[in-house]
N, C-alpha and C. Protein backbone atom coordinates (compact mmCIF):
# COMPACT_ATOMS: atom_id res chain seq x y z
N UNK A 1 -67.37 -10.50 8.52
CA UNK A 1 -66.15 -10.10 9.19
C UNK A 1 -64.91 -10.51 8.38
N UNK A 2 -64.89 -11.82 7.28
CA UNK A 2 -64.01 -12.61 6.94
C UNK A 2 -63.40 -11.35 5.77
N UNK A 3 -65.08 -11.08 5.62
CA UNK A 3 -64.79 -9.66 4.09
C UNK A 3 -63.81 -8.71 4.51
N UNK A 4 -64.51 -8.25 5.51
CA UNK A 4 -63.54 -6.51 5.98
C UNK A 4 -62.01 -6.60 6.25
N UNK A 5 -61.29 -8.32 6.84
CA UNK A 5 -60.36 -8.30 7.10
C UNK A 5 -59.48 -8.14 5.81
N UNK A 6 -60.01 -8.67 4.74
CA UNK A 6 -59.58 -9.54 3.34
C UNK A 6 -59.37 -8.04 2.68
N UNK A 7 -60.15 -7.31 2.46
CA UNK A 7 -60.47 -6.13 1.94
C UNK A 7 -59.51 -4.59 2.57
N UNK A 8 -60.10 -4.57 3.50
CA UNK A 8 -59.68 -3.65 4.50
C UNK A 8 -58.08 -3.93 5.51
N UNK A 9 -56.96 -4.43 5.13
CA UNK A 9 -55.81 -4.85 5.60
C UNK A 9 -54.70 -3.65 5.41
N UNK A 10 -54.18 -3.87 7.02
CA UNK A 10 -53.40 -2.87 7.53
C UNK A 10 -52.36 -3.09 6.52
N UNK A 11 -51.35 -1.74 5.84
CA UNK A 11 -50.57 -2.04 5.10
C UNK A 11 -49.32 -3.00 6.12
N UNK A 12 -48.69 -3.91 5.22
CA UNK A 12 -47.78 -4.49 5.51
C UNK A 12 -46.02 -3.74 5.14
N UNK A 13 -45.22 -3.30 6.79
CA UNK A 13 -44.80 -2.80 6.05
C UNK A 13 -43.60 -3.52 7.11
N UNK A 14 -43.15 -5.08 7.31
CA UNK A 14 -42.38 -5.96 7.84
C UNK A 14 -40.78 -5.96 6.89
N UNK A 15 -41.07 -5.75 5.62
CA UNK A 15 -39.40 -5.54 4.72
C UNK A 15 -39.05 -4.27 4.77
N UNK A 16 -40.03 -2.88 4.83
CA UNK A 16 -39.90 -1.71 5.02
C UNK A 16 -38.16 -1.45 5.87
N UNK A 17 -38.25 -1.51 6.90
CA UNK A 17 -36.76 -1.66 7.65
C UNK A 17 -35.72 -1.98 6.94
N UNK A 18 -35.61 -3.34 6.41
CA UNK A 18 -34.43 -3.80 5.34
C UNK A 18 -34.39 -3.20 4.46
N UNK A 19 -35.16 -2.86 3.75
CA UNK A 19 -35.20 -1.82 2.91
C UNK A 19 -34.07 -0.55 3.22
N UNK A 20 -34.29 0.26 4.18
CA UNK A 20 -34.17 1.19 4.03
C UNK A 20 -32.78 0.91 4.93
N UNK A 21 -32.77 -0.10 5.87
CA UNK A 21 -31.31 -0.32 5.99
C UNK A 21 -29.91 -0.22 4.77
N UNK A 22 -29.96 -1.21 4.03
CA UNK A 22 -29.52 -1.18 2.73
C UNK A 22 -29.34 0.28 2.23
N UNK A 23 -30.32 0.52 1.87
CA UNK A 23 -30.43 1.95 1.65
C UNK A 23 -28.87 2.76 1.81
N UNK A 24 -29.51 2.70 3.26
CA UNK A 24 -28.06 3.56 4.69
C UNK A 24 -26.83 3.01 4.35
N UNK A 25 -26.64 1.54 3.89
CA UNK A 25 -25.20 1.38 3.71
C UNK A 25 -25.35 1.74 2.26
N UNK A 26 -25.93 1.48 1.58
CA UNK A 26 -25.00 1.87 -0.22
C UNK A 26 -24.93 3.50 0.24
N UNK A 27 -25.54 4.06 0.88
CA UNK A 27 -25.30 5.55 1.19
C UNK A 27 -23.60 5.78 1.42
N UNK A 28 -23.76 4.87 2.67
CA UNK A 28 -22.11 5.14 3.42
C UNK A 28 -21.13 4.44 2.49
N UNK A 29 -21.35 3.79 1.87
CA UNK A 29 -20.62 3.21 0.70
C UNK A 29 -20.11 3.81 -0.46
N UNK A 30 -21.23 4.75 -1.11
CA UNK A 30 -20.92 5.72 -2.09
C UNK A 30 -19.87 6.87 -1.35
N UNK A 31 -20.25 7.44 -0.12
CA UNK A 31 -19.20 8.80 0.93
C UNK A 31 -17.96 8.34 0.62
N UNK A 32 -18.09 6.73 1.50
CA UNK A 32 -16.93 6.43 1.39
C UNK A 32 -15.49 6.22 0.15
N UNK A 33 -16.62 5.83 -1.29
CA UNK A 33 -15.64 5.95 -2.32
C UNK A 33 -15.55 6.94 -2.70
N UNK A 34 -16.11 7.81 -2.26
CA UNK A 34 -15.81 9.44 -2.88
C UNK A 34 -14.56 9.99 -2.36
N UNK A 35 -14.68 9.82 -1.17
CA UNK A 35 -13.83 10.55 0.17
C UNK A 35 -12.27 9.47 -0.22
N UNK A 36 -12.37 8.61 -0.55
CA UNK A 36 -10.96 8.01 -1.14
C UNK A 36 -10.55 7.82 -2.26
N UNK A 37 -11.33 8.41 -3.38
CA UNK A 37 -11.12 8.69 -4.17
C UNK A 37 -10.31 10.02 -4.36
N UNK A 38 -10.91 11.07 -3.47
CA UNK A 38 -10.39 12.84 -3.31
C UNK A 38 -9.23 12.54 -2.55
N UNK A 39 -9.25 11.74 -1.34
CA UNK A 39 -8.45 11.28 -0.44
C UNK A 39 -7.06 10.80 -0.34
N UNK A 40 -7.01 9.42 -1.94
CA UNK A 40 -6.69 8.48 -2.10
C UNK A 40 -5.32 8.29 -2.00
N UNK A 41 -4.38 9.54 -2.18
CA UNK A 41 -2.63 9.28 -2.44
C UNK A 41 -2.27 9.53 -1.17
N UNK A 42 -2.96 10.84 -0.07
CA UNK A 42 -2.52 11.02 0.69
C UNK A 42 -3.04 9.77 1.94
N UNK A 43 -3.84 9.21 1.94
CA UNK A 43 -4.46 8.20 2.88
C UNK A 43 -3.76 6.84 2.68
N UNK A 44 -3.62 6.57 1.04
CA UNK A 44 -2.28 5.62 0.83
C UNK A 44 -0.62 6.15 1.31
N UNK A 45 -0.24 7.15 1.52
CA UNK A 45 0.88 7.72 2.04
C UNK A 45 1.07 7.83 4.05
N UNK A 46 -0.50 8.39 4.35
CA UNK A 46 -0.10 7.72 5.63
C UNK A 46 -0.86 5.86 6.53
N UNK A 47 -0.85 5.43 5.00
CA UNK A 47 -1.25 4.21 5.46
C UNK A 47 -0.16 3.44 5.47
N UNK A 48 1.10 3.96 4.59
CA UNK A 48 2.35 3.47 4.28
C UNK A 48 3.47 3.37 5.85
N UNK A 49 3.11 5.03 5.71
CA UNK A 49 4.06 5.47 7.32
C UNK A 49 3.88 4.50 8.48
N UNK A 50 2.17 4.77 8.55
CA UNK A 50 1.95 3.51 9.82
C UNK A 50 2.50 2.20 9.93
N UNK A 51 2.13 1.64 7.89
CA UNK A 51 2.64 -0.20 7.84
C UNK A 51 4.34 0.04 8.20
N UNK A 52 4.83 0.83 7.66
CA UNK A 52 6.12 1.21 8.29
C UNK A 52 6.76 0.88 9.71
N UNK A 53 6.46 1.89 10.19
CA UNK A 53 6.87 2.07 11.48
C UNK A 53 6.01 0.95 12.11
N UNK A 54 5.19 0.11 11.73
CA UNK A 54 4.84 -1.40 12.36
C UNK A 54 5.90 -2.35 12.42
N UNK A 55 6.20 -1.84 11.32
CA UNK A 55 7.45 -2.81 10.54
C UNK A 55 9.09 -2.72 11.25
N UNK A 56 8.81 -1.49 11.96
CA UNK A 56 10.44 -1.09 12.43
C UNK A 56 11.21 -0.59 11.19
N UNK A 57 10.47 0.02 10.46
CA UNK A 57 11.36 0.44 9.18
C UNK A 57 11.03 2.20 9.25
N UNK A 58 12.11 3.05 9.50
CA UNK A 58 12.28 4.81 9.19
C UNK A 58 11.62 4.90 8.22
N UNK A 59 10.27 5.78 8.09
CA UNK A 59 10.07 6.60 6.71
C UNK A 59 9.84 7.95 7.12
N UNK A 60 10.26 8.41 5.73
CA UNK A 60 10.97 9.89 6.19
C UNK A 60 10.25 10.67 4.59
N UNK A 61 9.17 11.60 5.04
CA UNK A 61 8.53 12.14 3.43
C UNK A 61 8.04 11.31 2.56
N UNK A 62 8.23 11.15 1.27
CA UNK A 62 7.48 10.19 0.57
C UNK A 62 7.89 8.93 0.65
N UNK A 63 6.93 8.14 0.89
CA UNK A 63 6.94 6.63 1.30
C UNK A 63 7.16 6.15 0.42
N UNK A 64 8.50 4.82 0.68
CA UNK A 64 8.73 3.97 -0.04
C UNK A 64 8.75 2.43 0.57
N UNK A 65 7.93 1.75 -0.55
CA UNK A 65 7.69 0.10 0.43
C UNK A 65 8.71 -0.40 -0.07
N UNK A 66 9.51 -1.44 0.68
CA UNK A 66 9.96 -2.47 0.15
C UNK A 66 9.73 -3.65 0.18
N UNK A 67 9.16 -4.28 -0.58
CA UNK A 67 8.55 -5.21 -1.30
C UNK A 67 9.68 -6.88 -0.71
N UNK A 68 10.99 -6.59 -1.04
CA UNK A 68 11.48 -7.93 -0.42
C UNK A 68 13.25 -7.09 -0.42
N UNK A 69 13.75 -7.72 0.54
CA UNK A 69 15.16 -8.19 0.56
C UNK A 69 15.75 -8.95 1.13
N UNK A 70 16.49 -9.47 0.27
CA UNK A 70 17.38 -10.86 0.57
C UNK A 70 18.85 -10.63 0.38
N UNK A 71 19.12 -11.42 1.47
CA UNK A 71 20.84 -11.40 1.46
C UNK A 71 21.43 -12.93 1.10
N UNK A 72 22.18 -12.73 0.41
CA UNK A 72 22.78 -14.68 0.28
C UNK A 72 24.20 -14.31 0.81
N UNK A 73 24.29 -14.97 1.87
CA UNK A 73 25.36 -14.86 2.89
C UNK A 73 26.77 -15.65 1.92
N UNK A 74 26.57 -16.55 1.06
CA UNK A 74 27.55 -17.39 0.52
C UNK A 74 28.12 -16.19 -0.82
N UNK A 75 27.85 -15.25 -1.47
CA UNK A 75 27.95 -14.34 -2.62
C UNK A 75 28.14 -12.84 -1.93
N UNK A 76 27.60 -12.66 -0.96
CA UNK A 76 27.64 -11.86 -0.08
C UNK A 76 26.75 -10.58 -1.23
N UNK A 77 25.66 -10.93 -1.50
CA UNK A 77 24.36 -10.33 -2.66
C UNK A 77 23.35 -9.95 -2.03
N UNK A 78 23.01 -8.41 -2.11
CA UNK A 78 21.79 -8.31 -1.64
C UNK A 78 20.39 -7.73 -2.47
N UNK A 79 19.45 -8.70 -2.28
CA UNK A 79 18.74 -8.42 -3.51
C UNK A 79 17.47 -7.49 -3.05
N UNK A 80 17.02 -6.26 -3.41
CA UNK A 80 16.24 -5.28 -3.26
C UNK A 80 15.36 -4.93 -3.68
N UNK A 81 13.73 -5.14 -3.72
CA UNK A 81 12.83 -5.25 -4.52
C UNK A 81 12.10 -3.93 -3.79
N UNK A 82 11.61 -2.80 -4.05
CA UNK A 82 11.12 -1.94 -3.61
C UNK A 82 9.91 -0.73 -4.62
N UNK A 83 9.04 -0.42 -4.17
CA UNK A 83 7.88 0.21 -4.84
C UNK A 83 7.32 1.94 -4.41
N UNK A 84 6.72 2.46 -4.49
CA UNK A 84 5.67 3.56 -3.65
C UNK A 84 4.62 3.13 -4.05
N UNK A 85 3.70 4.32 -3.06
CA UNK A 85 2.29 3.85 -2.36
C UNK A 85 1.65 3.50 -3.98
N UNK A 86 1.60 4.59 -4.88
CA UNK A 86 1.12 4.38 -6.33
C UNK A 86 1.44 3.27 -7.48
N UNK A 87 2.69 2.68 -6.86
CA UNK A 87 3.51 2.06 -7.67
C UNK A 87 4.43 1.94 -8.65
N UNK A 88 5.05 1.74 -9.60
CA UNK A 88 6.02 2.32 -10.48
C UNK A 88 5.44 3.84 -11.17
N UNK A 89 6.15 4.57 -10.76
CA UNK A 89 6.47 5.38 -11.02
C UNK A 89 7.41 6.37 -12.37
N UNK A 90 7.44 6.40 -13.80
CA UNK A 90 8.86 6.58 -13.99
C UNK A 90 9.64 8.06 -13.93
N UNK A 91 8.36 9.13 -13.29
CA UNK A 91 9.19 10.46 -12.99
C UNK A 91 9.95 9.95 -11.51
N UNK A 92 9.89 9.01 -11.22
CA UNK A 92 10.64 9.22 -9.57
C UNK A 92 11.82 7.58 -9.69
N UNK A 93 12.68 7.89 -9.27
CA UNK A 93 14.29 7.32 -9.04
C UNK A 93 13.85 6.56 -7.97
N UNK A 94 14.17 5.41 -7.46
CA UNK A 94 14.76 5.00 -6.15
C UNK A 94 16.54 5.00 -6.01
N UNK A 95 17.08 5.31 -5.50
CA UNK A 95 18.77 5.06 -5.00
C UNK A 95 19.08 4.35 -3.91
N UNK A 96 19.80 3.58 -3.83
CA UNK A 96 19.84 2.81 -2.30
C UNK A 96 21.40 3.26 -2.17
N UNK A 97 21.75 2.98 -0.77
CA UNK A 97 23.19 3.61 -0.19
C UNK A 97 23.71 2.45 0.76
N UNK A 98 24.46 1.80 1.04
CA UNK A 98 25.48 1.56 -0.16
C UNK A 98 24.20 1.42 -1.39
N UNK A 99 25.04 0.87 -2.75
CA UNK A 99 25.05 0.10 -4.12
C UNK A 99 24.08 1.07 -4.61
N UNK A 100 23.49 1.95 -5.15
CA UNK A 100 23.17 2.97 -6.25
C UNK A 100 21.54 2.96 -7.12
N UNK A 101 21.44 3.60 -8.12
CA UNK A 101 20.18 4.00 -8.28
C UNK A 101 19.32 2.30 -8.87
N UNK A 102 18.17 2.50 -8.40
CA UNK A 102 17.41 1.15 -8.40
C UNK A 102 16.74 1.38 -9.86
N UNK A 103 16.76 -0.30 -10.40
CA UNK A 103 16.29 -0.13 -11.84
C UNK A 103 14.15 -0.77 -12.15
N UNK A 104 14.22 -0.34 -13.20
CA UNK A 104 12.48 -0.59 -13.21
C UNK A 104 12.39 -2.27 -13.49
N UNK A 105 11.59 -3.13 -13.03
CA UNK A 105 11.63 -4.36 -13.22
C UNK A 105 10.18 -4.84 -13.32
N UNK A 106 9.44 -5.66 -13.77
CA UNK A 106 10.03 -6.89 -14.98
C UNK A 106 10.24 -5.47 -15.93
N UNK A 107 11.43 -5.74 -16.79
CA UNK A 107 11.59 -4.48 -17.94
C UNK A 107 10.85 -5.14 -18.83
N UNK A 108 10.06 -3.31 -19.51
CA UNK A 108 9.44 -3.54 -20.72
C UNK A 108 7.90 -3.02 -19.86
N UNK A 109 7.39 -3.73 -18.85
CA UNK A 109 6.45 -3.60 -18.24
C UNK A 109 6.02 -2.82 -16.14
N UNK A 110 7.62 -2.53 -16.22
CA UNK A 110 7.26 -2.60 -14.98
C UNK A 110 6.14 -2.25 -13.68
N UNK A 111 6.40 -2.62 -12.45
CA UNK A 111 5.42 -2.70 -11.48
C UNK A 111 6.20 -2.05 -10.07
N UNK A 112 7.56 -2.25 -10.24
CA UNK A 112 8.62 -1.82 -9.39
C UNK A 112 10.31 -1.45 -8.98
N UNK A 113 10.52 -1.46 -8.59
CA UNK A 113 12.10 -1.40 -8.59
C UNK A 113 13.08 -2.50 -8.58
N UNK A 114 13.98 -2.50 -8.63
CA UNK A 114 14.84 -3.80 -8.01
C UNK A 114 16.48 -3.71 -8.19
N UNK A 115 17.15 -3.55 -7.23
CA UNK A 115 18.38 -3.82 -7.28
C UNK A 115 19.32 -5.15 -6.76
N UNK A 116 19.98 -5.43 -7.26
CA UNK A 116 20.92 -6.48 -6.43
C UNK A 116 22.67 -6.12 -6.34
N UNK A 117 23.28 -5.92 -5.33
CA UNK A 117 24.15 -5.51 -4.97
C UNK A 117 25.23 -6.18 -4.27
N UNK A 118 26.81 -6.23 -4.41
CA UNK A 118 27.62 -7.04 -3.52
C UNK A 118 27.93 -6.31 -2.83
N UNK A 119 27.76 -7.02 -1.35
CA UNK A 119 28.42 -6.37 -0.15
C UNK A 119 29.77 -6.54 0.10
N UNK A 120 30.25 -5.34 0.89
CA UNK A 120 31.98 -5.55 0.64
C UNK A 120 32.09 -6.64 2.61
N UNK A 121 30.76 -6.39 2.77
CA UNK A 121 31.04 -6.56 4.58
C UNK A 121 30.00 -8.30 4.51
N UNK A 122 29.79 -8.14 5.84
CA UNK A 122 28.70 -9.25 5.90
C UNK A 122 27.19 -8.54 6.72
N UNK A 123 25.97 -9.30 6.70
CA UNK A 123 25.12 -8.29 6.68
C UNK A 123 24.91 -9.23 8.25
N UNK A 124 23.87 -8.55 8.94
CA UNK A 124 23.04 -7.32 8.85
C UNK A 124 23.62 -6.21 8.82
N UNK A 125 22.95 -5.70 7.86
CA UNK A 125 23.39 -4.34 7.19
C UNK A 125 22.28 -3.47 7.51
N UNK A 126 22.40 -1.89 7.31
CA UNK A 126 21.21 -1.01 6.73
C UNK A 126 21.57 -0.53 5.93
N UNK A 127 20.38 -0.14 4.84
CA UNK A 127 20.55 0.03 3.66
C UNK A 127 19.60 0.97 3.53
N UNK A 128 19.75 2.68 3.15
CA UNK A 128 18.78 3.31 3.45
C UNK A 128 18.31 3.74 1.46
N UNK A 129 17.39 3.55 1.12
CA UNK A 129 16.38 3.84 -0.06
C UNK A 129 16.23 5.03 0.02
N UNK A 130 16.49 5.91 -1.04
CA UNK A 130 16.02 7.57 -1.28
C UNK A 130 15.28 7.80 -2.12
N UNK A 131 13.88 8.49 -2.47
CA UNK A 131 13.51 8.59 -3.77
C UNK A 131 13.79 10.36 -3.64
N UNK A 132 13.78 10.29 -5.48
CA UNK A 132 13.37 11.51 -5.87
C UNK A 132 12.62 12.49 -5.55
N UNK A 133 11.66 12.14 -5.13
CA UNK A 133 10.32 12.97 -4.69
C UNK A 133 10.43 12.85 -3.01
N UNK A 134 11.72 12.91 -2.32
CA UNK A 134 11.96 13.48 -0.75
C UNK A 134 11.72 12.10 0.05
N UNK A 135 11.48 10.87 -0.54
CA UNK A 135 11.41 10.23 0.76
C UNK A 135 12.59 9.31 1.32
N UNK A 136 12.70 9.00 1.92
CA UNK A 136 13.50 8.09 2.79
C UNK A 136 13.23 6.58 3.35
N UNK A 137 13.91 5.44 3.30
CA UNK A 137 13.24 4.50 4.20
C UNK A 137 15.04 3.83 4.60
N UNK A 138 15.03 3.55 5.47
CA UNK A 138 16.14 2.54 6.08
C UNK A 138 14.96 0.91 6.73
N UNK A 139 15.92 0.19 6.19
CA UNK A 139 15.66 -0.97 6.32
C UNK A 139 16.64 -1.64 6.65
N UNK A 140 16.87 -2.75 7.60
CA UNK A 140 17.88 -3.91 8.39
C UNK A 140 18.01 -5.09 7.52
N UNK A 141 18.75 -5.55 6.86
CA UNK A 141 18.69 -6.97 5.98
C UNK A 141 19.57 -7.43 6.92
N UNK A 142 18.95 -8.58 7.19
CA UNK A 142 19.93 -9.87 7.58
C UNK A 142 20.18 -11.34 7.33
N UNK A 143 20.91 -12.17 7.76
CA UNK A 143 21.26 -13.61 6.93
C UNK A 143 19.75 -13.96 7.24
């Protein structure tokens, strides 16, 4: 009897499952980088809108982040660090309103925009960002 069990054994098929689990996710894994890959500018564009309007910040057409602004209430300076979904860009402008077109920064290499500007008032201010390529953002700086 000791023979037939030794010999004759039901296949074992207890990892079979994990197996083929795995499987199922590198499956959904590969869809998934495909589908954001084909996907990728427009899904970064309304992933922007949403972080946006989380934010209490207007975007209006092509999304523009802004990255930081600071006001120094004593210089009355407001400093403007701002990007899109892709990142520097150099066919596309940023302009801010007040204080004027935003420059590429760190120069030589850049990654984004950046302006710094004197206010004639005291802030909170809005300061609305235009790019080239139709978009809009207003943003609130305050002390």
């Amino acid at each position: 009897m000791k023979y037939y069990r030794f010999f004759h054994r039901q296949p074992d098929d207890k990892g079979q499952g994990l197996v083929e689990y795995a499987l199922l996710l590198v499956l959904v894994a590969v869809v998934i980088i495909v589908i954001l890959t084909l996907l990728g500018s427009s899904v970064a564009q309304v992933f922007c809108q949403v972080s946006a309007g989380l934010n209490g910040i207007s975007s209006e057409g092509g999304c523009i982040v802004v990255r930081n602004a600071d006001y120094n209430p004593n210089s009355h300076k407001l400093s403007l660090e701002a990007t899109t979904p892709t990142g520097y860009d150099p066919n596309v402008t940023l302009t801010t309103s007040p204080g004027g077109q935003m420059q590429p920064h760190p120069p030589g290499n850049p990654d984004h925009y950046r302006l710094t500007i004197t206010l004639q008032g005291t802030c909170p201010c809005d300061v609305t960002i235009t790019s080239s390529d139709g978009g809009t953002t207003t943003v609130t700086v305050g002390p």
